[in-house]
PDB file of N, CA and C in Angstrom:
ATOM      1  N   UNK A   1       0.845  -1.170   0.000  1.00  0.00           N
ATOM      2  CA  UNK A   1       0.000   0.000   0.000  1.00  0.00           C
ATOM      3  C   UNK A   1       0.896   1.240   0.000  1.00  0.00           C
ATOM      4  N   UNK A   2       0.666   2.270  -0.488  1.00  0.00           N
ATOM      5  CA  UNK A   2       1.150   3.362  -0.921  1.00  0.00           C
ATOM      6  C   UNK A   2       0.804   4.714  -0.195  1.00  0.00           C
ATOM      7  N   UNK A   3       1.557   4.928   0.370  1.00  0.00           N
ATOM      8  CA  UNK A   3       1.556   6.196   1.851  1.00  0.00           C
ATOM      9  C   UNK A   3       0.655   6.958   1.222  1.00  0.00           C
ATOM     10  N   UNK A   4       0.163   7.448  -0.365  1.00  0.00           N
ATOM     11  CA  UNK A   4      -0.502   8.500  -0.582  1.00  0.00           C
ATOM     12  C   UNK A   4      -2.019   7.346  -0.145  1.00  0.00           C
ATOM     13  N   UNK A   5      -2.389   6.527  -0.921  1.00  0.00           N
ATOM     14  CA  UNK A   5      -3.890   5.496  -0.085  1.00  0.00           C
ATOM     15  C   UNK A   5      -4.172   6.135   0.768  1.00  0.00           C
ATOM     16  N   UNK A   6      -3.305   5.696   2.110  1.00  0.00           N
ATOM     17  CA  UNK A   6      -3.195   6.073   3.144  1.00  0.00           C
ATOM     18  C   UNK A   6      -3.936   7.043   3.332  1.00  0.00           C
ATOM     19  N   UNK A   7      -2.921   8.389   3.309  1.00  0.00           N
ATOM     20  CA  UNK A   7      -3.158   9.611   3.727  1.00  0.00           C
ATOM     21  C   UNK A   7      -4.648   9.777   2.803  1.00  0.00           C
ATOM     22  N   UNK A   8      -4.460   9.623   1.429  1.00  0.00           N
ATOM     23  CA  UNK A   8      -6.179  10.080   0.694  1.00  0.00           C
ATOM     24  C   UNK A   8      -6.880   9.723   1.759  1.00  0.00           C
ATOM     25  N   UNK A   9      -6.956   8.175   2.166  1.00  0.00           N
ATOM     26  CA  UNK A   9      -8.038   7.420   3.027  1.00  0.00           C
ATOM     27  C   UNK A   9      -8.633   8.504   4.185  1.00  0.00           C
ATOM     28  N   UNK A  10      -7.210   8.879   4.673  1.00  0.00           N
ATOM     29  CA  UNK A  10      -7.527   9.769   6.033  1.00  0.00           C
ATOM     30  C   UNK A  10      -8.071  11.358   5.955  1.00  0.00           C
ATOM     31  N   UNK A  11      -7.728  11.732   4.709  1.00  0.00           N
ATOM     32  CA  UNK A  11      -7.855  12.771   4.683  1.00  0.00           C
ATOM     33  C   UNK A  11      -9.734  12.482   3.640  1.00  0.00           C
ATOM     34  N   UNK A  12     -10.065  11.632   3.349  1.00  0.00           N
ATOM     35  CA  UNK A  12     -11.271  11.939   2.878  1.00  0.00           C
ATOM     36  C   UNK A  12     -12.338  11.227   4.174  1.00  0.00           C
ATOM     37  N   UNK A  13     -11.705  10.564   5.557  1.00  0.00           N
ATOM     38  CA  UNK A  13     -12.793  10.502   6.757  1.00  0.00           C
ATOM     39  C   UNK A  13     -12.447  11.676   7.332  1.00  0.00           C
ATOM     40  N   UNK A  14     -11.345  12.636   7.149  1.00  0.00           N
ATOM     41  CA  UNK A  14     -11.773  13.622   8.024  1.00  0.00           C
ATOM     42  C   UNK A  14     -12.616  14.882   7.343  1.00  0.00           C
ATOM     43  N   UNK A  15     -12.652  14.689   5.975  1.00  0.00           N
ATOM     44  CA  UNK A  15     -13.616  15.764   5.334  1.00  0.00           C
ATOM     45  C   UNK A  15     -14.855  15.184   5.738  1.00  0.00           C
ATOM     46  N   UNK A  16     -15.579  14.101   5.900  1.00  0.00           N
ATOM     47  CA  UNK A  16     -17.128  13.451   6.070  1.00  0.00           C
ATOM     48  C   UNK A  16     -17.313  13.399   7.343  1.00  0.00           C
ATOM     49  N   UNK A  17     -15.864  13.459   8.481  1.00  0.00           N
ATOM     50  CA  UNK A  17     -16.460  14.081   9.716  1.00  0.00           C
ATOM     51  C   UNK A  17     -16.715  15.345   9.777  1.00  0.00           C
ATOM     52  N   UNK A  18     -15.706  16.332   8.678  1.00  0.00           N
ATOM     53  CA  UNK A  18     -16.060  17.690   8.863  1.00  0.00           C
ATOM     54  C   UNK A  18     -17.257  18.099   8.384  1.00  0.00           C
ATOM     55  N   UNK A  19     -18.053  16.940   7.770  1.00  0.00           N
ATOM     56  CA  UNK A  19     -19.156  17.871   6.730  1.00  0.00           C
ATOM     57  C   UNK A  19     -20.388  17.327   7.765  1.00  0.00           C
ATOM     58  N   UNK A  20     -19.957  16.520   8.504  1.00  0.00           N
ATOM     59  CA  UNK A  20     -21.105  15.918   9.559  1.00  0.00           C
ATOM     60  C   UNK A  20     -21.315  16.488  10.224  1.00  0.00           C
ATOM     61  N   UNK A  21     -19.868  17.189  11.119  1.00  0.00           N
ATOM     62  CA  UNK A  21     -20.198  18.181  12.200  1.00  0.00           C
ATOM     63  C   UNK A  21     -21.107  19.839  11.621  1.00  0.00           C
ATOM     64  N   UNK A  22     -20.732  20.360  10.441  1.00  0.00           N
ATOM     65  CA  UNK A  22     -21.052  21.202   9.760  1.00  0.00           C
ATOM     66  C   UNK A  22     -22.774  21.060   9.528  1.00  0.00           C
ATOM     67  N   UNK A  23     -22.892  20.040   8.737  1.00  0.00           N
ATOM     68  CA  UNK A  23     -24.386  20.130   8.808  1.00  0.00           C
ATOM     69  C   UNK A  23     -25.187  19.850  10.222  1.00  0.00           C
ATOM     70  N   UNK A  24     -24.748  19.450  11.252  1.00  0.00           N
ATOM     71  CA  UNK A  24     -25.152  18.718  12.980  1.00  0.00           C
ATOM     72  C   UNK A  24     -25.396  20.420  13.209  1.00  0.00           C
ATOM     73  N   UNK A  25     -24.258  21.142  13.009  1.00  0.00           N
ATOM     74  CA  UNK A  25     -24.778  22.460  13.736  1.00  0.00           C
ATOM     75  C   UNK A  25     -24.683  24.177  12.653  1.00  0.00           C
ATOM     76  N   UNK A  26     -25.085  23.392  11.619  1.00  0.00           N
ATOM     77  CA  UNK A  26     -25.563  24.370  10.727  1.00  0.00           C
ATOM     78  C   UNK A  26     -24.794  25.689  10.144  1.00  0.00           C
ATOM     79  N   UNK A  27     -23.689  24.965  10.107  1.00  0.00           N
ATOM     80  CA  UNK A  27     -21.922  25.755   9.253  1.00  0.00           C
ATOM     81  C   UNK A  27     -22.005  25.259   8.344  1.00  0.00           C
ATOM     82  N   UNK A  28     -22.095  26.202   7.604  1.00  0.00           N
ATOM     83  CA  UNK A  28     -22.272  26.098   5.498  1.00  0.00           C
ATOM     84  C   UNK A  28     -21.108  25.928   5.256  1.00  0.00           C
ATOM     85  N   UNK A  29     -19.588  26.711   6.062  1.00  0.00           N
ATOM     86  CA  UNK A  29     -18.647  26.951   5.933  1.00  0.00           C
ATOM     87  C   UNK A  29     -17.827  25.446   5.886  1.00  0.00           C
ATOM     88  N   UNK A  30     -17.822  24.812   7.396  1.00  0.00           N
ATOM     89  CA  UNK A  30     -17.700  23.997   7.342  1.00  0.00           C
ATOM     90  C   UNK A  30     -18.029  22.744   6.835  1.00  0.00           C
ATOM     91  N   UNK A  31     -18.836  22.801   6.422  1.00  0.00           N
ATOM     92  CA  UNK A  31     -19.818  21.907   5.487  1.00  0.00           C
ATOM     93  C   UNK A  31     -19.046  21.747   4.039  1.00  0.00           C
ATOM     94  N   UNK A  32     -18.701  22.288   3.628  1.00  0.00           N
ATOM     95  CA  UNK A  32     -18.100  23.215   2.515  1.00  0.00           C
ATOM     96  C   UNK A  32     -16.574  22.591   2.093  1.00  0.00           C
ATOM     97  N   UNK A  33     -16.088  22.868   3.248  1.00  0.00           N
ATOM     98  CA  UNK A  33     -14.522  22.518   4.224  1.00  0.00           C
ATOM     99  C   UNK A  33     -14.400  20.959   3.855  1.00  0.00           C
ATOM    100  N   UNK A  34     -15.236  20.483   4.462  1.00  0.00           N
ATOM    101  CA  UNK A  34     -15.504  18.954   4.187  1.00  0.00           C
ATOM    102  C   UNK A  34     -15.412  17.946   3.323  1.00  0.00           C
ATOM    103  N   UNK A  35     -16.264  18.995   2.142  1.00  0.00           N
ATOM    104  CA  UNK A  35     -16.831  18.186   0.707  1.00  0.00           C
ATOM    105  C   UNK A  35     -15.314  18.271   0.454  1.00  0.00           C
ATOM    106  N   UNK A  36     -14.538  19.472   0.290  1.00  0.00           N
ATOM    107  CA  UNK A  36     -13.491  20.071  -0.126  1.00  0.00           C
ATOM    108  C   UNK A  36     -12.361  19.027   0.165  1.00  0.00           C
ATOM    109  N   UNK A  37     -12.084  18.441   2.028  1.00  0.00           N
ATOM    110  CA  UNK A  37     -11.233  17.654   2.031  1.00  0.00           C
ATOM    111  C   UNK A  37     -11.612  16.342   1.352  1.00  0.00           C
ATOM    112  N   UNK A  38     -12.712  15.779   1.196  1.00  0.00           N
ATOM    113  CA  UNK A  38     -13.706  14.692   0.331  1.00  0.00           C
ATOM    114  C   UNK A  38     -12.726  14.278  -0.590  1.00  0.00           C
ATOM    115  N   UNK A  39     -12.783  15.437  -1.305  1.00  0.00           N
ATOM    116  CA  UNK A  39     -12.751  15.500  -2.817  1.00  0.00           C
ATOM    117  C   UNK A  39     -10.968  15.355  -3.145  1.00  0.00           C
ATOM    118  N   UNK A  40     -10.456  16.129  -2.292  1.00  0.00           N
ATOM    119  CA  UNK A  40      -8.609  15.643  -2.081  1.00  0.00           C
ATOM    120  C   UNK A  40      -8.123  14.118  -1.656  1.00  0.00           C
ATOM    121  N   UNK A  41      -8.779  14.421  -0.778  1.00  0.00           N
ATOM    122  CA  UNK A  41      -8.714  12.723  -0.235  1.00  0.00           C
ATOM    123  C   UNK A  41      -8.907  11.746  -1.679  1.00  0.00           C
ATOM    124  N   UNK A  42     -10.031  11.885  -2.040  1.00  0.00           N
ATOM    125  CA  UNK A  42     -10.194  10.855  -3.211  1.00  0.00           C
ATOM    126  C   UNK A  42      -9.237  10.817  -4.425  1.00  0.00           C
ATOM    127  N   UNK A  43      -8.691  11.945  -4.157  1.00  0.00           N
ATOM    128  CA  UNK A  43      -7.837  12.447  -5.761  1.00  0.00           C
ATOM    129  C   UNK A  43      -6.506  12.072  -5.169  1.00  0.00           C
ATOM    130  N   UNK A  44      -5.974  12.089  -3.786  1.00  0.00           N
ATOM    131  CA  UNK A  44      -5.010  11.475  -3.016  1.00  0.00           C
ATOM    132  C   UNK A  44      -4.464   9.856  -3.671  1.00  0.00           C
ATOM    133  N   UNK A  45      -5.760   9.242  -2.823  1.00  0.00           N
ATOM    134  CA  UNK A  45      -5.883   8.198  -2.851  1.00  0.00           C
ATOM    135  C   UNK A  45      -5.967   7.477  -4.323  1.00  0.00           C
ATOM    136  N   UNK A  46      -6.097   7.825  -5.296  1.00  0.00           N
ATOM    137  CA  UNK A  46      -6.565   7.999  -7.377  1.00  0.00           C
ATOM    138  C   UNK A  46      -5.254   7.247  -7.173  1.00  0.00           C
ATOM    139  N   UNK A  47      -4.116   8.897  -6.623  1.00  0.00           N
ATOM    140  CA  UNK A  47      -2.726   9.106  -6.831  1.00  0.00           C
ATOM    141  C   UNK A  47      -2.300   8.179  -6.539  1.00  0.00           C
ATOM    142  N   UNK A  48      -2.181   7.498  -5.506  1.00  0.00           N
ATOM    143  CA  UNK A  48      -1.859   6.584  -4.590  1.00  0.00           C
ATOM    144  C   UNK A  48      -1.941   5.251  -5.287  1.00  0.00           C
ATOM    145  N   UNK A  49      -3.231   4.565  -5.711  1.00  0.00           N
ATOM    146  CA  UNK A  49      -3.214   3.533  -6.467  1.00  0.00           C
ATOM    147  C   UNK A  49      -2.860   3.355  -7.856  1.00  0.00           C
ATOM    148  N   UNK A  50      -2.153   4.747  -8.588  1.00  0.00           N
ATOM    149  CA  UNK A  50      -1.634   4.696  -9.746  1.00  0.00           C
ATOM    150  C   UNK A  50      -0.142   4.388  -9.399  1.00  0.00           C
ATOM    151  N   UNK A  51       0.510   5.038  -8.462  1.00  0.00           N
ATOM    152  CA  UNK A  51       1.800   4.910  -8.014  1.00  0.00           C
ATOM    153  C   UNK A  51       2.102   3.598  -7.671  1.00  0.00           C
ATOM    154  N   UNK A  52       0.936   2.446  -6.964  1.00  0.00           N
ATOM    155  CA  UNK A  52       1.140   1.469  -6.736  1.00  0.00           C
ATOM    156  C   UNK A  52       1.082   0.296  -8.013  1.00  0.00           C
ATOM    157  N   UNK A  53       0.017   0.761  -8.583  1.00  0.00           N
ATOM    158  CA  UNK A  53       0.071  -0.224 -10.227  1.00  0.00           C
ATOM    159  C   UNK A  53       1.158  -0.153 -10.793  1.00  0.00           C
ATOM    160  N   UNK A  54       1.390   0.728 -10.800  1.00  0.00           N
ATOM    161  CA  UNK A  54       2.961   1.255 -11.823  1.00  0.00           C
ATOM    162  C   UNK A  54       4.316   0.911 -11.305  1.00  0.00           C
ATOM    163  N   UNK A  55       4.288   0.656  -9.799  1.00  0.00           N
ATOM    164  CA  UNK A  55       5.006   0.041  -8.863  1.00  0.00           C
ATOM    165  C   UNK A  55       5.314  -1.617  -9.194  1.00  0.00           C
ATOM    166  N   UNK A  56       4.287  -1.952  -9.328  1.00  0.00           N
ATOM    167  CA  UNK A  56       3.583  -3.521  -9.030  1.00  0.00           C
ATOM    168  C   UNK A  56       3.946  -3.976 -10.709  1.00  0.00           C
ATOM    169  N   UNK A  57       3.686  -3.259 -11.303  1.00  0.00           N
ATOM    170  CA  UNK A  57       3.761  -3.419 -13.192  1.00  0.00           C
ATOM    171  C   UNK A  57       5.413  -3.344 -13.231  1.00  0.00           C
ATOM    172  N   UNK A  58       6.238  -2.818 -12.512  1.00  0.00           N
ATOM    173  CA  UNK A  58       7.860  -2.721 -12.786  1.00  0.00           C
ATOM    174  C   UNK A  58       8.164  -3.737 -12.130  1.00  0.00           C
ATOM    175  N   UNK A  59       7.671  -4.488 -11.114  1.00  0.00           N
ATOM    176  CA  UNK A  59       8.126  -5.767 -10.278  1.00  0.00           C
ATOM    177  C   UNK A  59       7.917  -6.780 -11.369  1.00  0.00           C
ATOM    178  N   UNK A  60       7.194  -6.570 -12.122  1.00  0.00           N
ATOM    179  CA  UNK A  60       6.691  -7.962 -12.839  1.00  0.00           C
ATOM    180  C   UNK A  60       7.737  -8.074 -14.432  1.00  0.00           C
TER     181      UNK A  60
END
């Protein structure tokens, strides 16, 4: 597994806790904040499993 996985992984549960707490007490801002780390996280993590195919494809 590939440290970027990882970090995407973490960084897209802490945008869906941020967008939880945001909508729980009615911060657009934070809400916002959230989708935002979401959306890195996932593009992280994209990164992450291309680095590892391409990894895994030179072993072979």
């Amino acid at each position: 597994m590939h440290k970027d996985q990882v970090e995407g992984g973490m960084k897209d549960a802490k945008g869906k806790l941020k967008e939880g707490v945001g909508k729980m007490t009615g911060n657009e801002r934070m809400q916002a904040e959230g989708n935002v780390d979401q959306a890195e996280g996932k593009v992280q993590k994209t990164v992450g499993n291309v680095k590892e195919g391409v990894r895994d494809a030179l072993k072979n």
